[in-house]
Protein backbone atom coordinates (compact mmCIF):
# COMPACT_ATOMS: atom_id res chain seq x y z
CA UNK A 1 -60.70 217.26 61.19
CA UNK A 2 -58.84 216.92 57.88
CA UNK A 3 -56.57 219.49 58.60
CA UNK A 4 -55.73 217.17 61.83
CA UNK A 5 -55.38 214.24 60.26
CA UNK A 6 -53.29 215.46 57.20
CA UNK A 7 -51.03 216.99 60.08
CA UNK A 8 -50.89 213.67 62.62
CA UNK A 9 -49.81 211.31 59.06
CA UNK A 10 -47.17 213.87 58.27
CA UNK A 11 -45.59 213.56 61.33
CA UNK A 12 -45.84 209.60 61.41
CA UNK A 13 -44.47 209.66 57.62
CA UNK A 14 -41.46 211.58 58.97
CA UNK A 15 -40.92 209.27 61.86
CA UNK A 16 -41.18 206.18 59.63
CA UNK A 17 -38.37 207.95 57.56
CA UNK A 18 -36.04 208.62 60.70
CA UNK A 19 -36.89 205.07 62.16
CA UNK A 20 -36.35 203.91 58.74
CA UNK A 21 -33.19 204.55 59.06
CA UNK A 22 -32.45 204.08 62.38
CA UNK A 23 -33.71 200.21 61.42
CA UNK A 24 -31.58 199.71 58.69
CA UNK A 25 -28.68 200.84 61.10
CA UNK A 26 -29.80 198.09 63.82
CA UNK A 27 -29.73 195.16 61.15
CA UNK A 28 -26.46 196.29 59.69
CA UNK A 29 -24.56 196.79 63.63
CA UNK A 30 -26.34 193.04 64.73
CA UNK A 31 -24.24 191.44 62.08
CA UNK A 32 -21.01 192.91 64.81
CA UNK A 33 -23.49 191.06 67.31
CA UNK A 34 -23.92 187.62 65.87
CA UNK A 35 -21.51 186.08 68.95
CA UNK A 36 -22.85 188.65 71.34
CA UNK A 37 -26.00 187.33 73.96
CA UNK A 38 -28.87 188.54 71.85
CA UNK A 39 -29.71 191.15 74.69
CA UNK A 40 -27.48 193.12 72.95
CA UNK A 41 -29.42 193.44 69.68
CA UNK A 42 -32.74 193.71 71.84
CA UNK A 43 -31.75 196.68 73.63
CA UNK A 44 -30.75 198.23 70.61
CA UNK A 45 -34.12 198.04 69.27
CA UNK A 46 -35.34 200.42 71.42
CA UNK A 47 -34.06 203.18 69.73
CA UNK A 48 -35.94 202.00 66.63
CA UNK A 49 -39.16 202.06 68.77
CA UNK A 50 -37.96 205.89 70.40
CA UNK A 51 -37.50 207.18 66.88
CA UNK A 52 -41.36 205.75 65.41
CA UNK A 53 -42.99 207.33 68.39
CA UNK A 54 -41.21 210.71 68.93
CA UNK A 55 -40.59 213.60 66.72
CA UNK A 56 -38.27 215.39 68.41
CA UNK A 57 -34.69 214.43 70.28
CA UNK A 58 -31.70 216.17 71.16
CA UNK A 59 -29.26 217.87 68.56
CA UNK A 60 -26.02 216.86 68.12
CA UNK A 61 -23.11 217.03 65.00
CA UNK A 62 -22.24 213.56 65.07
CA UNK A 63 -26.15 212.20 64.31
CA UNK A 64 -26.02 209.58 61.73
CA UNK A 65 -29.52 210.87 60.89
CA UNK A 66 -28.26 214.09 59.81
CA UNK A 67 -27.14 211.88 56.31
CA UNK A 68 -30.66 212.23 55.14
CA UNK A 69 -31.61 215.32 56.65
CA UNK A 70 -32.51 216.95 53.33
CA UNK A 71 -35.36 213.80 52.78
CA UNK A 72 -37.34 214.12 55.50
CA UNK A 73 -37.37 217.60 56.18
CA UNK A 74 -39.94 219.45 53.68
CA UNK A 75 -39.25 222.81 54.89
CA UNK A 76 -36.59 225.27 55.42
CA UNK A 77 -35.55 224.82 58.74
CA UNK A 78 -33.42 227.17 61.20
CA UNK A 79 -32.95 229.20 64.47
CA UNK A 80 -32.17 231.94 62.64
CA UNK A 81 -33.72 232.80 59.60
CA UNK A 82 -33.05 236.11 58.14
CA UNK A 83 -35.84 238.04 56.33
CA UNK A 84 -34.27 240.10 53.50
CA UNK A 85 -35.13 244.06 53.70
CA UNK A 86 -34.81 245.44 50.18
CA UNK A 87 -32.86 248.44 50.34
CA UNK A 88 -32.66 250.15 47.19
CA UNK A 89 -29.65 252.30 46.32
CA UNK A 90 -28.59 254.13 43.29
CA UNK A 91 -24.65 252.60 43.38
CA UNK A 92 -25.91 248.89 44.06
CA UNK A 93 -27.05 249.03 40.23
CA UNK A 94 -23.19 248.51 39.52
CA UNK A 95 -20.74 246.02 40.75
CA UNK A 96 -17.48 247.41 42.58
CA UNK A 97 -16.01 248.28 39.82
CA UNK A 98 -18.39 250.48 38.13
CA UNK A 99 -19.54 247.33 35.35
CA UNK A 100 -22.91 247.30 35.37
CA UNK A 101 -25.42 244.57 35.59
CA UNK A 102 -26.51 243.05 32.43
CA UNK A 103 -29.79 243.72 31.11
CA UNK A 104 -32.23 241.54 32.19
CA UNK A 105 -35.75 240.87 32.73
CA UNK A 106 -36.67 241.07 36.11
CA UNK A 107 -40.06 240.17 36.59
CA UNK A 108 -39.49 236.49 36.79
CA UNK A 109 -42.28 234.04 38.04
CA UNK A 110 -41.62 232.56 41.57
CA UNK A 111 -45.04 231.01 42.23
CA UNK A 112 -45.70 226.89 41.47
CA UNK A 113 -46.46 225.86 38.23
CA UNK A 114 -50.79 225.85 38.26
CA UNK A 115 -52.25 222.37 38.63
CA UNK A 116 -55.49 220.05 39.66
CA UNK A 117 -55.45 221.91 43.93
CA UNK A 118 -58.50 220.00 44.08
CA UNK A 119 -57.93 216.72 42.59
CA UNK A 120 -54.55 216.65 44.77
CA UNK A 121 -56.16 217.21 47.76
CA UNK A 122 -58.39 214.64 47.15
CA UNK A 123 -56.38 211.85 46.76
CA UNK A 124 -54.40 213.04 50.03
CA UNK A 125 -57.63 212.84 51.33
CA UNK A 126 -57.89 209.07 50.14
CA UNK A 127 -54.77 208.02 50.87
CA UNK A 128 -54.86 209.49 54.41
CA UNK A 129 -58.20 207.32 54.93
CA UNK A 130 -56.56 203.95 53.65
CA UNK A 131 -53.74 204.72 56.73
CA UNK A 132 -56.66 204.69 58.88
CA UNK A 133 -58.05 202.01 57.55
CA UNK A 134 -55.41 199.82 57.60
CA UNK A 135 -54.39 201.09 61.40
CA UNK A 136 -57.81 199.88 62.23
CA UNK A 137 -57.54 196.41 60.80
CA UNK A 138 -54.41 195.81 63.08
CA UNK A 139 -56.04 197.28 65.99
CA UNK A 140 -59.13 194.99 65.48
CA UNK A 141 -57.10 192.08 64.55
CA UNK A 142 -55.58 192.48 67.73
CA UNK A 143 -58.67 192.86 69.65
CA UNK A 144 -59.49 189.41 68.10
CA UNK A 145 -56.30 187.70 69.01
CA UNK A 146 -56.89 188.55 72.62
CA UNK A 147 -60.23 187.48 72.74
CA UNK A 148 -59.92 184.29 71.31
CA UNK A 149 -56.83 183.64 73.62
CA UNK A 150 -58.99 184.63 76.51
CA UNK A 151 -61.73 182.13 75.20
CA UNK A 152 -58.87 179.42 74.78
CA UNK A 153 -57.87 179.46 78.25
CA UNK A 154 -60.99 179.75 79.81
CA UNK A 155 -60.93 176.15 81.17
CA UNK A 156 -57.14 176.82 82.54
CA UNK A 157 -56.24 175.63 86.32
CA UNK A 158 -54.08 177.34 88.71
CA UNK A 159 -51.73 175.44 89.80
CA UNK A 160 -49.29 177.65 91.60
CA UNK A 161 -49.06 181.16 92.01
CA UNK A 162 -49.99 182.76 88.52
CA UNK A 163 -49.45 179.76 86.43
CA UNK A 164 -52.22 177.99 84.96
CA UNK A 165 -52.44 174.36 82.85
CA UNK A 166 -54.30 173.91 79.99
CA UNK A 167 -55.79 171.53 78.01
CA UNK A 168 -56.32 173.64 74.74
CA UNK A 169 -53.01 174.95 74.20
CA UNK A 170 -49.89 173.61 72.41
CA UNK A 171 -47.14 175.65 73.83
CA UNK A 172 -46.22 177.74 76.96
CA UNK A 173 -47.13 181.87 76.65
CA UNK A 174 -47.92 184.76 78.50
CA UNK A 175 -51.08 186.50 78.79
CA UNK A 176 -52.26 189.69 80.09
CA UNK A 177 -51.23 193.37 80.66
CA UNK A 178 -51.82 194.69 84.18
CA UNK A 179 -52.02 191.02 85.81
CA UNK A 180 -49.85 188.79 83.15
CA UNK A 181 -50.35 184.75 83.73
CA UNK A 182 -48.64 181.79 82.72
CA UNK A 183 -50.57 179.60 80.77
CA UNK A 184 -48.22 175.90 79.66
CA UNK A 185 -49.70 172.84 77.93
CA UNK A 186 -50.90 169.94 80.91
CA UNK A 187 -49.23 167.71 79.37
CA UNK A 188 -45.36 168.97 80.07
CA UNK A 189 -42.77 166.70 81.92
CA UNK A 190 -41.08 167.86 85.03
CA UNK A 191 -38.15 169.32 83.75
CA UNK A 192 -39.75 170.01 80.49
CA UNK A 193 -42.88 172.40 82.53
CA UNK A 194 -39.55 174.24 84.96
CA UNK A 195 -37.61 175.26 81.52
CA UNK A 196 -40.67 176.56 80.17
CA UNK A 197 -41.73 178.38 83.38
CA UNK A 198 -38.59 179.77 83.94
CA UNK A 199 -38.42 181.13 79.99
CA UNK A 200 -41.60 182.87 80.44
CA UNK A 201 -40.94 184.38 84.09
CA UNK A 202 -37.64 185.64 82.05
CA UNK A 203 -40.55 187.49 80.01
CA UNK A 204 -42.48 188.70 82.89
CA UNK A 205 -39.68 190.03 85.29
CA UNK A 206 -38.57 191.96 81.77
CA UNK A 207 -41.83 193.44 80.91
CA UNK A 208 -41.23 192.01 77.62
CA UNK A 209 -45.23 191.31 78.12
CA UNK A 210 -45.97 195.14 77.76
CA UNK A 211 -43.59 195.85 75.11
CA UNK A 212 -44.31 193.53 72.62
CA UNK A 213 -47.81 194.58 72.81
CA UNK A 214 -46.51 198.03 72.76
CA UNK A 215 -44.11 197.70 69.63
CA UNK A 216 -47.18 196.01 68.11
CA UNK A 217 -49.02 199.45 68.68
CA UNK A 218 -46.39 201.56 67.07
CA UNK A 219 -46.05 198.60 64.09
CA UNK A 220 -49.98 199.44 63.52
CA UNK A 221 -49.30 203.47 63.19
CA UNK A 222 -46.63 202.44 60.34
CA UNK A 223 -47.93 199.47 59.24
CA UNK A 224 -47.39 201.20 55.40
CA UNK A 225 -43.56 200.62 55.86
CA UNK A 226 -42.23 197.12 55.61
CA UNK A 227 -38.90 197.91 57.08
CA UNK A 228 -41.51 198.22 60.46
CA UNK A 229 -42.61 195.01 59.79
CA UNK A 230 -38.85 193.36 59.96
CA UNK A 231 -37.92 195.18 62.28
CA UNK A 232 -41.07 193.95 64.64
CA UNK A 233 -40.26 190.36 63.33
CA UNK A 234 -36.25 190.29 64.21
CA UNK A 235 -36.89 192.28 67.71
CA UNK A 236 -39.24 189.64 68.90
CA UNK A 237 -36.55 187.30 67.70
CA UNK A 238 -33.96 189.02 69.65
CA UNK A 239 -36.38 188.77 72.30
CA UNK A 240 -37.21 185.14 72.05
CA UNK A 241 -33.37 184.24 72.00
CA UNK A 242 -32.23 186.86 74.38
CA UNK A 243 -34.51 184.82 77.09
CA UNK A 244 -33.28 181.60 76.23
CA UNK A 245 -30.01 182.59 76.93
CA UNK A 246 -30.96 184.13 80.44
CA UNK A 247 -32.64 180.92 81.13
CA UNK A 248 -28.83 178.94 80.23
CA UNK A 249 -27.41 181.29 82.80
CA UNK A 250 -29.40 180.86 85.53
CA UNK A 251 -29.69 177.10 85.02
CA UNK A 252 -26.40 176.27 83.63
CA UNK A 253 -24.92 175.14 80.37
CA UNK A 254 -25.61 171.79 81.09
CA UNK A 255 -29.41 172.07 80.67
CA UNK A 256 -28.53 172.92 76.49
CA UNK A 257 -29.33 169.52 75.50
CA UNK A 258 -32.52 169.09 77.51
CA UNK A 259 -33.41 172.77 76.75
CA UNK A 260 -33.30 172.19 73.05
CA UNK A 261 -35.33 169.12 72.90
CA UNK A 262 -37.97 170.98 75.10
CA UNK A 263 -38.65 173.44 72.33
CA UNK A 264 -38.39 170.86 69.73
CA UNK A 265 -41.28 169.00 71.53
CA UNK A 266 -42.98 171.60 71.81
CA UNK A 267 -42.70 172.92 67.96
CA UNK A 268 -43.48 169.95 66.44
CA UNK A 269 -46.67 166.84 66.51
CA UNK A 270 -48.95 169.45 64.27
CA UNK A 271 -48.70 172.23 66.75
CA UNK A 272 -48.93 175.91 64.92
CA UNK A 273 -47.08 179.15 65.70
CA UNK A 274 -48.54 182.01 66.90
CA UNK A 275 -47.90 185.53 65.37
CA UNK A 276 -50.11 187.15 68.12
CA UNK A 277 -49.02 190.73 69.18
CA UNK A 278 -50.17 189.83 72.57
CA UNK A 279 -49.41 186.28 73.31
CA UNK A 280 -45.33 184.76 74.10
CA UNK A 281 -46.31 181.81 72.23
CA UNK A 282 -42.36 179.98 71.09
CA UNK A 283 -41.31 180.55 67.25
CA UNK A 284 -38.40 179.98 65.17
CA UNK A 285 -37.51 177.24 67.00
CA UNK A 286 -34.69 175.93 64.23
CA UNK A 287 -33.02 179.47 65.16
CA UNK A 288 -33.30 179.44 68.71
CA UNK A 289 -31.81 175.78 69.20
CA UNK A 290 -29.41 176.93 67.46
CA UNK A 291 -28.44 179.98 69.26
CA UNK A 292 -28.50 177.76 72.39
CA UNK A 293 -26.18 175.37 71.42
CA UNK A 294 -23.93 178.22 69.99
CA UNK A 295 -24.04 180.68 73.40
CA UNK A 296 -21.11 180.88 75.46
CA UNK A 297 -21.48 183.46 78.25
CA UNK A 298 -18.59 186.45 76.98
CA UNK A 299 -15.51 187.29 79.31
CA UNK A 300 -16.24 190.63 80.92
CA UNK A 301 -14.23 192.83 78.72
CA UNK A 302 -15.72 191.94 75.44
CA UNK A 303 -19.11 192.39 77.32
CA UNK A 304 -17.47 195.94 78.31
CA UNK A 305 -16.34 196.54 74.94
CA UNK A 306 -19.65 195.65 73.03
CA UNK A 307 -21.51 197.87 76.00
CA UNK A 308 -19.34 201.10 75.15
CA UNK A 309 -20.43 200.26 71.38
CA UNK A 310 -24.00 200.21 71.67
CA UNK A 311 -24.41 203.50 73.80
CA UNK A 312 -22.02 204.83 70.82
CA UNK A 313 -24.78 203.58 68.31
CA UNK A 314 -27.53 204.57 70.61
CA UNK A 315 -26.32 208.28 70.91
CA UNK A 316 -25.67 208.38 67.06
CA UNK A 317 -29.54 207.26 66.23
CA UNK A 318 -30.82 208.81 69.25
CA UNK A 319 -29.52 212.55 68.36
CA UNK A 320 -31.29 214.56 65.48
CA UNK A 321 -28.78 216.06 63.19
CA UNK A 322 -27.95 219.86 63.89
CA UNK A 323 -30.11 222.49 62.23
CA UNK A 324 -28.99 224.12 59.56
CA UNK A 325 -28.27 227.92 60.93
CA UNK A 326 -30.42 229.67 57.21
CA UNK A 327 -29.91 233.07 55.66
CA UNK A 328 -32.39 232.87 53.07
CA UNK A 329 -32.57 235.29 50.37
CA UNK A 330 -35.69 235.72 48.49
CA UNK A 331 -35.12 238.75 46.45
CA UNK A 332 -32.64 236.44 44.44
CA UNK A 333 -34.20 233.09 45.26
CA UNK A 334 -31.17 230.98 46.93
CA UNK A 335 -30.41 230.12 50.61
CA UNK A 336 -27.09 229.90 52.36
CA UNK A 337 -25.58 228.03 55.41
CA UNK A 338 -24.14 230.65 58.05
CA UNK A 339 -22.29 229.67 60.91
CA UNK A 340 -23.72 230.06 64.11
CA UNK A 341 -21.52 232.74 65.47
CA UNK A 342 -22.30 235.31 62.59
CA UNK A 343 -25.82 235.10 64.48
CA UNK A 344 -27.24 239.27 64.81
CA UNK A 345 -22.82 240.02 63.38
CA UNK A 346 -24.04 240.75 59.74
CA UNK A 347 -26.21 243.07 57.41
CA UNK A 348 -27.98 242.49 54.20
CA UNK A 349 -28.45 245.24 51.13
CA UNK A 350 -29.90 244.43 48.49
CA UNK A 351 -31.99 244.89 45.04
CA UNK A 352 -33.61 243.18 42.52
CA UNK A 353 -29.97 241.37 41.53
CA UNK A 354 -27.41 241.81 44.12
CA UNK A 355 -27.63 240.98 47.64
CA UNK A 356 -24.28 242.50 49.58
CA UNK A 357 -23.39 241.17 53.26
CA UNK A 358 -20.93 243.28 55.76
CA UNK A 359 -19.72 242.68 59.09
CA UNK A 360 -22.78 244.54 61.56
CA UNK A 361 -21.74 247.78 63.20
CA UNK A 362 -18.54 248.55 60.74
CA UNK A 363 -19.55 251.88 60.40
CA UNK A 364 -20.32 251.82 56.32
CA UNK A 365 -16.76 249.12 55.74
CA UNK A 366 -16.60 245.58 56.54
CA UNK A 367 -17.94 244.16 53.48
CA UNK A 368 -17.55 240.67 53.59
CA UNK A 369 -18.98 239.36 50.12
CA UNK A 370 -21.90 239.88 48.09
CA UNK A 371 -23.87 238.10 45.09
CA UNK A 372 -25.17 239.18 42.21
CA UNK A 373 -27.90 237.08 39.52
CA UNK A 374 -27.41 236.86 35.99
CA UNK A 375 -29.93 235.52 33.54
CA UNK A 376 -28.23 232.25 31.82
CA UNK A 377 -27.00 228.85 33.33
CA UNK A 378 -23.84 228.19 30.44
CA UNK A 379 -22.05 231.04 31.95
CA UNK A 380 -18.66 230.57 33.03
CA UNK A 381 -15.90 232.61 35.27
CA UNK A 382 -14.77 233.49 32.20
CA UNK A 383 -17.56 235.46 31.16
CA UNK A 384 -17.16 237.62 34.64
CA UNK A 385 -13.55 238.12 34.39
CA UNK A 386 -14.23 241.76 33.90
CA UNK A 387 -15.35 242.03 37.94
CA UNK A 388 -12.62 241.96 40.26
CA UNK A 389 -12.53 239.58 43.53
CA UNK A 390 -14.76 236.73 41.73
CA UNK A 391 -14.36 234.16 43.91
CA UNK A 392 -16.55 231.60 42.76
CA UNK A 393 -19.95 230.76 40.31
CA UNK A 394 -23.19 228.67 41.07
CA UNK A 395 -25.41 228.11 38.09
CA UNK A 396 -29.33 226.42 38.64
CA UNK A 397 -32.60 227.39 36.89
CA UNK A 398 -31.15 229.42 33.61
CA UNK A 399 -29.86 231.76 36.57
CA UNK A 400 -25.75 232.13 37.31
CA UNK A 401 -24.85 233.63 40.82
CA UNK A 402 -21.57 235.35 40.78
CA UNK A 403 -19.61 235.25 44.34
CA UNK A 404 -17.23 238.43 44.71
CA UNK A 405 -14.85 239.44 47.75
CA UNK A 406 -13.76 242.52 48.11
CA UNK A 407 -9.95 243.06 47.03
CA UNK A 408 -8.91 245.64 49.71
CA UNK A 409 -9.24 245.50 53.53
CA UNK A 410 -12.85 246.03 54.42
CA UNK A 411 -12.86 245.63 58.42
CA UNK A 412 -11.73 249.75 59.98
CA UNK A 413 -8.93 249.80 62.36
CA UNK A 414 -11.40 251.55 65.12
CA UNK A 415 -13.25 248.58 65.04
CA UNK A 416 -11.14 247.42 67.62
CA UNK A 417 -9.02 244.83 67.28
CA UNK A 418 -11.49 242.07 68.24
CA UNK A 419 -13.71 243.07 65.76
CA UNK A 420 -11.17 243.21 63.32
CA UNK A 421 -10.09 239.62 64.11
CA UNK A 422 -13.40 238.71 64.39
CA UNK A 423 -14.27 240.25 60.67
CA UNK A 424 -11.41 238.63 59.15
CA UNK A 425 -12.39 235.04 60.49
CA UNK A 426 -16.05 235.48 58.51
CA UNK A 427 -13.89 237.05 55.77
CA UNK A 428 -12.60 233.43 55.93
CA UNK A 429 -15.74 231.45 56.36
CA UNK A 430 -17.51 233.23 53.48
CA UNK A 431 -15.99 230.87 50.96
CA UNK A 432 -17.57 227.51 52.91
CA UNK A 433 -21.15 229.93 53.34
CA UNK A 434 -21.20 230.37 49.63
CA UNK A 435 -20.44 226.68 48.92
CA UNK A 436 -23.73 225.89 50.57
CA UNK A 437 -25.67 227.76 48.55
CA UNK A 438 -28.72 226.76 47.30
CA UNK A 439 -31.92 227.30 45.11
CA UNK A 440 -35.32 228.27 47.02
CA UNK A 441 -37.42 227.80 44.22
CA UNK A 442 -37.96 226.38 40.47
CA UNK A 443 -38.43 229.53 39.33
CA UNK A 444 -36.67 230.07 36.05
CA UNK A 445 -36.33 233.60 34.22
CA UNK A 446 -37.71 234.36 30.55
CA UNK A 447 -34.46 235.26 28.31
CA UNK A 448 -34.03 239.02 27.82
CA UNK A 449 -30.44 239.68 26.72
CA UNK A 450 -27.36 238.38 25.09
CA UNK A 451 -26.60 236.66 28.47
CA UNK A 452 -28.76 234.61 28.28
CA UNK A 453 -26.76 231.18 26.82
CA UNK A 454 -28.46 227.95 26.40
């Protein structure tokens, strides 16, 4: 059970990082939307909602996601991941041109630092169990809000096919899931009671009745994050005003006036606003006159325009970032980025030090770069200029990784020339693989030797 449940917040933790972001994208592109009919913005917030409630989505290089790939993804990930076969052989103890290694200590210590297993675990343990708790408030508190709006309307009368009057209500609002009902004050005029019907059949015909309740649902699995919590707030603003609008264009611009001082009456002589998850109930009122005043239906090519832009924006949030194609390599405790076509095209030898990578099937020649460790993270290029073919230096953990090519033609002639090509365009790409190396562990060595500068 705690397994589960440490399992089930991990992946809502990394969903409320990718919708995390995905939010702070929506609020920055809705400042290109301020002009725009709020439907706009509305629609665009269901990518937010897709990206709290699903792990997974379709791959693609131009993700915007892929920015922060490295902060919500706690493990090595990969298609391919290579597992490293030490093979030990007697002239891998020297670099290509007979130097050998410098002495060294090898047995360094690759396992995490001891600590407190049990004192961690427990306050996963308690922190997992205030998520619950807190999910559970907003559930009940939910519970509540229906309940009390069922009580409210209890005395409601039907006047006409599922709208009801009331007598203890301020303001218009929909209720229900499976069977949703108008429920408006009894004491609305006549044009006053069709505005407000209309605004909430807007709701109804949009299902904005089952996903408010909905988005609610997915606020109380994240509740922890207050980007969630704006992001809930400004949707069912978007929502609020996006109706309003629809309500202009299928009554005309000349109801604006009459419109506005509807909601006005409505909002004010002591009446509250509601913040229930379940119930339309009419808030921000100051922003949605407003917006009313302000709308002006767009020609058809700026609505064309602004369309082609938000599936643009929705395919950017909606696509994870591609995975990273990993060769790791333990023996010497770094990773690199391969491309995808050098998939089953390479092999690994290695020892304690050096790890040396070929183009596959070469028969004993296509070496296309290898790597070797030295103790010490002051070294320099200069302190290497004795190999040949250096071609580059990384330096993390007291530990400097030397990057050498080979200086003659590696790739044999009876290769065929497509294999030759082929070899000579990872020849190529070994530079970028080697840029993208990086350290597997915190590992650090114990100094042995006169390499060792710090």
């Amino acid at each position: 059970m705690e397994y589960a449940l440490e399992k089930l917040f991990s992946v809502i933790v990394n969903m409320s990082i990718t919708g995390s972001l995905a939010i702070v994208f929506v609020i920055f592109f809705r400042l290109f939307l301020k002009r725009m009919p709020k439907i706009f913005s509305y629609v665009l917030w269901a990518v937010v909602l897709f990206r709290l409630i699903c792990p997974v989505s379709f791959s693609s290089g131009f993700s915007i996601l892929g920015v922060a790939e490295n902060a919500y993804t706690p493990y090595i990930s990969g298609n391919n991941t290579a597992v490293l076969q030490t093979k030990e052989k007697e002239d891998m103890n020297n670099t290509s041109d007979g130097k050998e290694f410098l002495n060294r200590d090898n047995n360094f210590n690759t396992t995490i630092p001891e600590t407190n297993l049990s004192s961690l675990n427990t306050n996963k343990y308690y922190l997992h169990i205030i998520w619950l708790g807190g999910m559970t408030l907003l559930f009940l508190y939910s519970l509540m809000s229906y309940v009390i709006f069922k009580k409210k309307v209890n005395t409601a009368i039907l006047t006409e096919d599922n709208i009801y009057e009331c007598e203890s209500i301020s303001s218009p609002f929909v209720l229900g899931v499976l069977s949703p009902k108008i429920y408006i004050p009894i004491n609305l005029s006549g044009m006053e009671r069709e505005y407000m019907i209309k605004h909430e059949q807007i709701h109804i015909k949009r299902f904005d009745y089952l996903i408010k309740p909905f988005a609610f649902l997915v606020l109380s699995f994240h509740w922890f994050n207050p980007l969630v919590w704006i992001a809930f707030s400004l949707m069912s603003k978007d929502m609020e005003m996006s109706c309003d609008e629809k309500v202009v264009d299928i009554m005309g611009n000349d109801i604006k006036m009459d419109y506005t001082r509807s909601l006005l009456s409505i909002a004010t002589g002591g009446r509250t606003i509601s913040i229930s998850p379940i119930a339309f109930k009419e808030s921000n009122t100051k922003s949605r006159v407003k917006n009313i005043l302000n709308y002006k239906k767009p020609a058809l090519w700026i609505v064309l325009i602004f369309v082609i832009m938000l599936i643009a924006a929705a395919f950017l949030l909606l696509s994870d970032p591609e995975e990273n194609n990993y060769l790791i390599l333990d023996n010497i405790g770094v990773r690199l980025n391969i491309p995808d076509y050098w998939e089953g095209k390479y092999t690994l030898e290695s020892n304690d030090n050096r790890v040396m990578v070929s183009r596959a099937d070469s028969g004993g020649g296509g070496i296309l770069f290898w790597i070797e460790r030295y103790i010490g993270d002051q070294l320099t290029e200069q302190d290497f200029v004795h190999i040949p073919g250096i071609d580059g230096i990384y330096s993390v953990n007291g530990y400097t990784y030397v990057f050498v090519k080979p200086t003659d033609v590696q790739a044999p002639i009876e290769m065929g020339q497509e294999a030759v090509d082929e070899y000579n365009k990872m020849a190529e790409d070994s530079n970028s693989v080697f840029k993208s190396i990086e350290a597997t562990d915190d590992a650090e060595p114990i100094a042995g030797n006169e390499g060792f500068k710090v």
